[in-house]
C-alpha atoms as a PDB file:
ATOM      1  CA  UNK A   1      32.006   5.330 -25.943  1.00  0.00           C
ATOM      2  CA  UNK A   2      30.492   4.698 -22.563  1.00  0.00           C
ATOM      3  CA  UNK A   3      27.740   2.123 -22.289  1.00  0.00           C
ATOM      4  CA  UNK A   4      25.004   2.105 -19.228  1.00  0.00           C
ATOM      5  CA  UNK A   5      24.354  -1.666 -17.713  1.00  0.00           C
ATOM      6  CA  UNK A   6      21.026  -0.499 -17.089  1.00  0.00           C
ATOM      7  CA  UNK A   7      18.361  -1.144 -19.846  1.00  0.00           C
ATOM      8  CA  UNK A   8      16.758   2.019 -21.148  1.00  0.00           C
ATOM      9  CA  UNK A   9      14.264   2.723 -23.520  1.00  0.00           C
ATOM     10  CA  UNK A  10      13.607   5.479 -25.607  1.00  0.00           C
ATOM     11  CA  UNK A  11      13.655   9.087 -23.627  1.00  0.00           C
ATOM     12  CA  UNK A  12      15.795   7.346 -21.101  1.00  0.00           C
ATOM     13  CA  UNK A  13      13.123   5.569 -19.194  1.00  0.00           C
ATOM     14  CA  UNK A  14      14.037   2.266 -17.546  1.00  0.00           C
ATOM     15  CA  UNK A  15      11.484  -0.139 -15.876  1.00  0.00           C
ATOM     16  CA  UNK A  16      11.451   2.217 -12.409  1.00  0.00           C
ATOM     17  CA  UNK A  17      10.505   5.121 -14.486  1.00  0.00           C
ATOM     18  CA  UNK A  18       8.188   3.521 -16.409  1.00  0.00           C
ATOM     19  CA  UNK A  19       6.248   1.771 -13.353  1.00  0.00           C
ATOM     20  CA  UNK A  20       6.149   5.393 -11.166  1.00  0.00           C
ATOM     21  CA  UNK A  21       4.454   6.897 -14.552  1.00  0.00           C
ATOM     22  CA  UNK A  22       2.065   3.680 -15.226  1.00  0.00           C
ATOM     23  CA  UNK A  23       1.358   3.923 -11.147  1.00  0.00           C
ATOM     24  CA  UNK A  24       0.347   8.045 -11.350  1.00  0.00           C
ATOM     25  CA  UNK A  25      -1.456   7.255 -14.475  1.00  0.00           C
ATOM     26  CA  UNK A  26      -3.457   4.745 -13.315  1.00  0.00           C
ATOM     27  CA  UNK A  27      -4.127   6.364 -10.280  1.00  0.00           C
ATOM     28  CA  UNK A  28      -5.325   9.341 -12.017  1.00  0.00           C
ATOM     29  CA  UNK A  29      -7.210   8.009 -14.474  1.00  0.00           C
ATOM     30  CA  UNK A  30      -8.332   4.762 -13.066  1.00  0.00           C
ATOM     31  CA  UNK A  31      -6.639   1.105 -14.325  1.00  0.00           C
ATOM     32  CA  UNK A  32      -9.846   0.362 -16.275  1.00  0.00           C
ATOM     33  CA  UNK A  33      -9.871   3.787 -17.701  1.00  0.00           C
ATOM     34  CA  UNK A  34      -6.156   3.647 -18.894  1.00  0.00           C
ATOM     35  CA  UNK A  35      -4.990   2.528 -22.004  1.00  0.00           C
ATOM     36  CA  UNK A  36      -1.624   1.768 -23.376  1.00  0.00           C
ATOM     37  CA  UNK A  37      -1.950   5.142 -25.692  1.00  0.00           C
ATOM     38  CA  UNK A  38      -2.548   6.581 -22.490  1.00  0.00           C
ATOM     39  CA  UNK A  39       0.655   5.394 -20.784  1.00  0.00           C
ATOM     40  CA  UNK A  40       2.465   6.335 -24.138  1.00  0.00           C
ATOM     41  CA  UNK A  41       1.687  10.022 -23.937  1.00  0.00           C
ATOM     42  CA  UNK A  42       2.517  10.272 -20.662  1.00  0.00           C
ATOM     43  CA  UNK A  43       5.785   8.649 -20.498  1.00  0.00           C
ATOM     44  CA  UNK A  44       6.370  10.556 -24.108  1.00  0.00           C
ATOM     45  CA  UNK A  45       7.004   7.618 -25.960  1.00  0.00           C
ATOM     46  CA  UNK A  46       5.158   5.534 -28.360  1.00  0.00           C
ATOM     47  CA  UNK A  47       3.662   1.775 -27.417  1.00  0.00           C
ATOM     48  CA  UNK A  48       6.173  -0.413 -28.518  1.00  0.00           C
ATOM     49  CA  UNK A  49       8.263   1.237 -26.383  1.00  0.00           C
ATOM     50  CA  UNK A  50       6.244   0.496 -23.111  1.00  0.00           C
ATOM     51  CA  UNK A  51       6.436  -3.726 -24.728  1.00  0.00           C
ATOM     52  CA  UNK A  52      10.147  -2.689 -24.408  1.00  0.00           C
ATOM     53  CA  UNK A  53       9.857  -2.692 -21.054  1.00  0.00           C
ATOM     54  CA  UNK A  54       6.849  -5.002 -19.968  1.00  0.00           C
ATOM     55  CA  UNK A  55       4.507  -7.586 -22.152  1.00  0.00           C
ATOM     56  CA  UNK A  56       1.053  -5.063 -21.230  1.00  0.00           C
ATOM     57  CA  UNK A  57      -0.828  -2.602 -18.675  1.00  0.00           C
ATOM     58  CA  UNK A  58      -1.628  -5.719 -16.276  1.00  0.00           C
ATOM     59  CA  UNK A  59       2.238  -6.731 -15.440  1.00  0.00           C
ATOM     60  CA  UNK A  60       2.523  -3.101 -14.690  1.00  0.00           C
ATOM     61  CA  UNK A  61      -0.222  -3.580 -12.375  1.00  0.00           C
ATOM     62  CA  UNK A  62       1.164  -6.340 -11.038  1.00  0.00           C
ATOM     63  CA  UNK A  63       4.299  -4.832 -10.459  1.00  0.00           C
ATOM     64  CA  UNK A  64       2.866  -1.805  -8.680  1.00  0.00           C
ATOM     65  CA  UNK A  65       0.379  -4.248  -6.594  1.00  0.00           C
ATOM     66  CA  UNK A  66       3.040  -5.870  -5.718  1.00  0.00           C
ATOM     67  CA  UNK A  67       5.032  -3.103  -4.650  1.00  0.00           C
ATOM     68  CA  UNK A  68       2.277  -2.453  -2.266  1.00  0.00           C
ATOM     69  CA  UNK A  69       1.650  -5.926  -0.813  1.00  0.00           C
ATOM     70  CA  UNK A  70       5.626  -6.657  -0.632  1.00  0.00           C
ATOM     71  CA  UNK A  71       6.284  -4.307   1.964  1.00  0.00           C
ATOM     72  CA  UNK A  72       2.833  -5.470   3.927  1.00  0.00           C
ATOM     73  CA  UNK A  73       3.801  -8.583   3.589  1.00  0.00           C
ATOM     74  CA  UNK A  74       7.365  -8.256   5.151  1.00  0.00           C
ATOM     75  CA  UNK A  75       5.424  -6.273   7.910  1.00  0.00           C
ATOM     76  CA  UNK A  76       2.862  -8.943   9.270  1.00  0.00           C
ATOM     77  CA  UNK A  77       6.264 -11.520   9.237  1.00  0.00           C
ATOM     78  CA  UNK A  78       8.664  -9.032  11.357  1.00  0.00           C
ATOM     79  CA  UNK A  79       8.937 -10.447  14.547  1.00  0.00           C
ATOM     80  CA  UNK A  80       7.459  -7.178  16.110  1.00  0.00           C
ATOM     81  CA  UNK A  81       4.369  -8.434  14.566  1.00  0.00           C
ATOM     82  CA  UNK A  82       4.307 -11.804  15.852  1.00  0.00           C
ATOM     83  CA  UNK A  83       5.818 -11.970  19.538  1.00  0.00           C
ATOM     84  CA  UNK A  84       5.086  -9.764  22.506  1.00  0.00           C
ATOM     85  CA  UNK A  85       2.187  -8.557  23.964  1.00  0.00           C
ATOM     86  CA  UNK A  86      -0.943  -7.984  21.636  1.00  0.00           C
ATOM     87  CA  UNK A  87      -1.616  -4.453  22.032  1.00  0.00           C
ATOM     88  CA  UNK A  88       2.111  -3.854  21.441  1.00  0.00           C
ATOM     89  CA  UNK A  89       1.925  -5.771  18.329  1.00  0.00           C
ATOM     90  CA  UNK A  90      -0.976  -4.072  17.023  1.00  0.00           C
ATOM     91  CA  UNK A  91       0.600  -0.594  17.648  1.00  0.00           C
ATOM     92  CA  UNK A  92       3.561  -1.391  16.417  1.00  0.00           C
ATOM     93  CA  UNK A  93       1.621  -2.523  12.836  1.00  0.00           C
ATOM     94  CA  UNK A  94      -0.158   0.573  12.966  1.00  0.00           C
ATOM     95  CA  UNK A  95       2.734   2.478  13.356  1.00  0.00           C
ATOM     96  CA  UNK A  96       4.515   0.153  10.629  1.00  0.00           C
ATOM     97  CA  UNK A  97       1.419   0.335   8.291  1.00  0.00           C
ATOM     98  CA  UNK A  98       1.397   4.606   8.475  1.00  0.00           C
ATOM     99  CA  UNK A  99       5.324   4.015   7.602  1.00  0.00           C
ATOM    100  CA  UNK A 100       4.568   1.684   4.555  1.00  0.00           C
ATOM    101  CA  UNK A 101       1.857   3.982   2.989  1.00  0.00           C
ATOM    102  CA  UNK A 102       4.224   6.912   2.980  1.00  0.00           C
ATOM    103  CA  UNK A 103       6.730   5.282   1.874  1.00  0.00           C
ATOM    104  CA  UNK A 104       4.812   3.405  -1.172  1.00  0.00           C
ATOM    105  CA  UNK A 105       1.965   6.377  -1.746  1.00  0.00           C
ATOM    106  CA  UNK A 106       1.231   5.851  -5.194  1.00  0.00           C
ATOM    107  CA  UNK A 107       1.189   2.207  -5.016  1.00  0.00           C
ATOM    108  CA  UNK A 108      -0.839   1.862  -1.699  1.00  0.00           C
ATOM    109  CA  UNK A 109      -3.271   4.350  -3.238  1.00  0.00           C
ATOM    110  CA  UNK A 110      -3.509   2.034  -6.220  1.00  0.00           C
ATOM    111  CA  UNK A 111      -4.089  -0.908  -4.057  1.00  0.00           C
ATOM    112  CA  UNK A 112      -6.656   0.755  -2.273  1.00  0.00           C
ATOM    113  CA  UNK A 113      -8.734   1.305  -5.760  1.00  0.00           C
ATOM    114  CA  UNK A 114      -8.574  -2.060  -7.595  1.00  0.00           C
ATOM    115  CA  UNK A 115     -12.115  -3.675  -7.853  1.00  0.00           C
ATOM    116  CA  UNK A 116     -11.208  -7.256  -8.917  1.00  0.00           C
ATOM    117  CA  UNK A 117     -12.180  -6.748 -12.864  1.00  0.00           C
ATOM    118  CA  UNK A 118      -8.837  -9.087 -13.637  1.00  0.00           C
ATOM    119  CA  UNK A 119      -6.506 -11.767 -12.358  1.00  0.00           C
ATOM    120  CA  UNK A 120      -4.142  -9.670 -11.090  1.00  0.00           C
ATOM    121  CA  UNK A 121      -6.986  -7.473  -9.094  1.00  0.00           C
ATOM    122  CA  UNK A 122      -8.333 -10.757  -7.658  1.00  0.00           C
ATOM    123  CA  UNK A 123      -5.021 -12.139  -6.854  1.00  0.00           C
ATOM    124  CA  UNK A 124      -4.203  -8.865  -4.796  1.00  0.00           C
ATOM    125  CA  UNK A 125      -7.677  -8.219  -2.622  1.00  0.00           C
ATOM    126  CA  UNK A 126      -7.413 -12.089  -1.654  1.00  0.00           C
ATOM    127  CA  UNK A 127      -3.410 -11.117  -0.474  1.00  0.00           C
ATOM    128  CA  UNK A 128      -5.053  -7.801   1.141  1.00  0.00           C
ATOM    129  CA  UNK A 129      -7.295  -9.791   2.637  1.00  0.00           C
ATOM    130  CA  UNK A 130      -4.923 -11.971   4.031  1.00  0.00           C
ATOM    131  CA  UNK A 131      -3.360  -8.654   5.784  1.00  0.00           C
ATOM    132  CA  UNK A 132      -6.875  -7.686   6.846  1.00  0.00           C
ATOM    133  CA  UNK A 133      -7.175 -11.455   8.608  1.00  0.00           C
ATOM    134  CA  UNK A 134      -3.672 -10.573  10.397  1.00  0.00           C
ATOM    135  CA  UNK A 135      -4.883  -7.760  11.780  1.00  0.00           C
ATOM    136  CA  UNK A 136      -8.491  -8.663  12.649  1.00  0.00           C
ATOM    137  CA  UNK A 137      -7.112 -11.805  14.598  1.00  0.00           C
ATOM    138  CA  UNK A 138      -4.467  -9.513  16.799  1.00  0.00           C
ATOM    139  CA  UNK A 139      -7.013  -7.230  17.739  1.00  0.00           C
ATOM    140  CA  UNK A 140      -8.871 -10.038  18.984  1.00  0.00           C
ATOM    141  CA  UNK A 141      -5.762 -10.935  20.525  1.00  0.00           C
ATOM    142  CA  UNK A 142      -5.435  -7.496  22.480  1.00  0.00           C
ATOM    143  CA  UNK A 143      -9.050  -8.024  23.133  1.00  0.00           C
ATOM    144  CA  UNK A 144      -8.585 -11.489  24.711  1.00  0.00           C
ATOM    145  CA  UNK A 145      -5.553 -10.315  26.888  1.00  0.00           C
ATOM    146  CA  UNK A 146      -7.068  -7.620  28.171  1.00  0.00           C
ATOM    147  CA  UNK A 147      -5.083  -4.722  26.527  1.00  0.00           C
ATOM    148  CA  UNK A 148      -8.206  -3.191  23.992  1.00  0.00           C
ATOM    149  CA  UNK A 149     -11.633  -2.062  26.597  1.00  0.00           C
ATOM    150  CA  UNK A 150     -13.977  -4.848  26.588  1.00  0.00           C
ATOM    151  CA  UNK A 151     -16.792  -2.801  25.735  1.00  0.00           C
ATOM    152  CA  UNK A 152     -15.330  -2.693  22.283  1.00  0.00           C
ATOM    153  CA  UNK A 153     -16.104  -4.815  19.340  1.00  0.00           C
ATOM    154  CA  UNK A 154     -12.731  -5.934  18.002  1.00  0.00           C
ATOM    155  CA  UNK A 155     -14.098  -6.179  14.201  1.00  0.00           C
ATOM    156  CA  UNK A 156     -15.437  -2.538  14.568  1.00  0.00           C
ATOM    157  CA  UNK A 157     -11.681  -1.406  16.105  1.00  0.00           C
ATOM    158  CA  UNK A 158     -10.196  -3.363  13.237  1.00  0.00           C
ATOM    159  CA  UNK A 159     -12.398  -1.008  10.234  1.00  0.00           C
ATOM    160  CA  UNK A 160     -12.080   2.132  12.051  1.00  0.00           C
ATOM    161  CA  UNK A 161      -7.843   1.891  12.734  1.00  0.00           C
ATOM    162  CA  UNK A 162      -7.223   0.875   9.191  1.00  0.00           C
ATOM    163  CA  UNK A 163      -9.883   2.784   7.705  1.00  0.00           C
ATOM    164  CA  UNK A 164      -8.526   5.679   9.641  1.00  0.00           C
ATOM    165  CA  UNK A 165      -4.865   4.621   7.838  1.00  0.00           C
ATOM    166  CA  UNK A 166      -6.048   3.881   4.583  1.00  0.00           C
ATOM    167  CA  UNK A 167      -7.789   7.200   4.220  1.00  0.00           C
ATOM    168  CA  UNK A 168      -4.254   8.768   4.468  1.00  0.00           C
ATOM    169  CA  UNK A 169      -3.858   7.960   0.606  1.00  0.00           C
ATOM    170  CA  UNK A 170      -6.913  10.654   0.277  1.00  0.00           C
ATOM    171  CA  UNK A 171      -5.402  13.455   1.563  1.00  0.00           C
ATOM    172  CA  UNK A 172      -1.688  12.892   2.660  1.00  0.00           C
ATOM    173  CA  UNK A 173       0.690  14.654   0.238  1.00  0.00           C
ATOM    174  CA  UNK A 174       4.710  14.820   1.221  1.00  0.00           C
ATOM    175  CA  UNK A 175       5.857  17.045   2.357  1.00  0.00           C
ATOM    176  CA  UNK A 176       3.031  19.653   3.487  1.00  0.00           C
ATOM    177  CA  UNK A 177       1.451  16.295   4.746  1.00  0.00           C
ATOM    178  CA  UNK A 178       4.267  15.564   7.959  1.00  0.00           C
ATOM    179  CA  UNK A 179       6.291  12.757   8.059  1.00  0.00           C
ATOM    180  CA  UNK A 180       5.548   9.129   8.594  1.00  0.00           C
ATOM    181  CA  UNK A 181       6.136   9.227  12.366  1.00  0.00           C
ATOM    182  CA  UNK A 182       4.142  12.441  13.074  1.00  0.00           C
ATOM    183  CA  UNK A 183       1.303  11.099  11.140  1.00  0.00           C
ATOM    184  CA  UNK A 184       1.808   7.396  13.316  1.00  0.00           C
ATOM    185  CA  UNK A 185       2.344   9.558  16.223  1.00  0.00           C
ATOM    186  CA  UNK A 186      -1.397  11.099  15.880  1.00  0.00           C
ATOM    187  CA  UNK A 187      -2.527   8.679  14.695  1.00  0.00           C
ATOM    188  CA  UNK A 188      -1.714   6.078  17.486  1.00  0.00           C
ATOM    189  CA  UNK A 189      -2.445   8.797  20.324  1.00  0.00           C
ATOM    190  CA  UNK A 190      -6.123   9.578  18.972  1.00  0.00           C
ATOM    191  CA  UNK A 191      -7.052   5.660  18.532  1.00  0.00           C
ATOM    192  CA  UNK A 192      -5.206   4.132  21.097  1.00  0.00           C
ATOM    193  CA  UNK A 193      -5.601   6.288  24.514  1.00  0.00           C
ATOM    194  CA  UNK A 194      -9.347   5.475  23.712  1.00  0.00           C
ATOM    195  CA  UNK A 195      -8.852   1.747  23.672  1.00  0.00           C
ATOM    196  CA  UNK A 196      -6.815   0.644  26.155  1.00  0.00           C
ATOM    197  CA  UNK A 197      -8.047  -0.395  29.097  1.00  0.00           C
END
């Protein structure tokens, strides 16, 4: 008899299946408003199946915040990010941001909704809002160098382009929605031929 190395629990769901249900769930119904009986029915299992898989709901949050944050975080530390002219940097974030939501829908979206009501919600708005401090800083950048219209206020660019991206997780929904770079395309030629100098 044939034996899987990967660890499954009952109904064949492993930790990937079990984190994409938790995410939808939670998303739907809001973290708060979720409870473990909740995540049971929907992954058609009963609790102590879910502890099979994680200790509770919050390391499933944690899993999906992090899911969210990881590939942020990998995006403000490329070197596209860091080296080159401002305004290049900033579009290419944009651009890489668009890429990153698509990719990670469910778990951006989640991001997007957590209020700080536990440890794991505070410990992910203070590592958004170390993105959000990236970003503010290179538009001041692309400001200082010329590249954004002086007339401008960087902090007011900075909300509108990423509240422009962030509302994507409203309405975007693969694959009637386009793909990443037609969405980034738009996106970039609406904002962007009104900045620049």
């Amino acid at each position: 008899m044939a034996t899987s190395t990967t660890r499954r629990g009952k109904r064949g769901h492993d930790p990937e299946s079990v984190l994409a249900i938790a995410v939808d769930v939670f998303n739907e119904r809001g973290y708060d408003g979720t409870s473990m009986e909740d995540l049971a029915r929907a992954l058609g299992v009963t609790k102590s199946a879910i502890y099979y898989h994680v200790p509770g709901k919050e390391q499933l949050l944690a899993r999906a915040l992090d899911r969210a944050l990881g590939g942020l975080f990998a995006m403000i530390a490329d070197e596209r990010a860091t080296s080159g002219p401002a305004i290049a940097r900033l579009e290419w974030v944009v651009r890489q941001s668009v890429h990153i939501l698509v990719d990670r829908l469910p778990y951006v979206t989640l991001l997007l909704r957590v209020r700080g009501n536990s440890a794991t919600e505070q410990a992910a708005l203070e590592r958004r809002r170390e993105i959000d401090r990236f970003v503010s800083h290179l538009v001041k950048e692309a400001a200082a160098e010329g590249g954004i219209r002086p007339d401008v206020d960087p902090s007011l660019v900075t909300r509108l382009l990423f509240g422009t991206v962030n509302s994507i997780t409203e309405w975007y929904r693969p694959p009637r929605g386009g793909s990443a770079d037609d969405l980034a395309d738009a996106l970039l030629k609406m904002t962007f031929d009104g900045l620049r100098v």
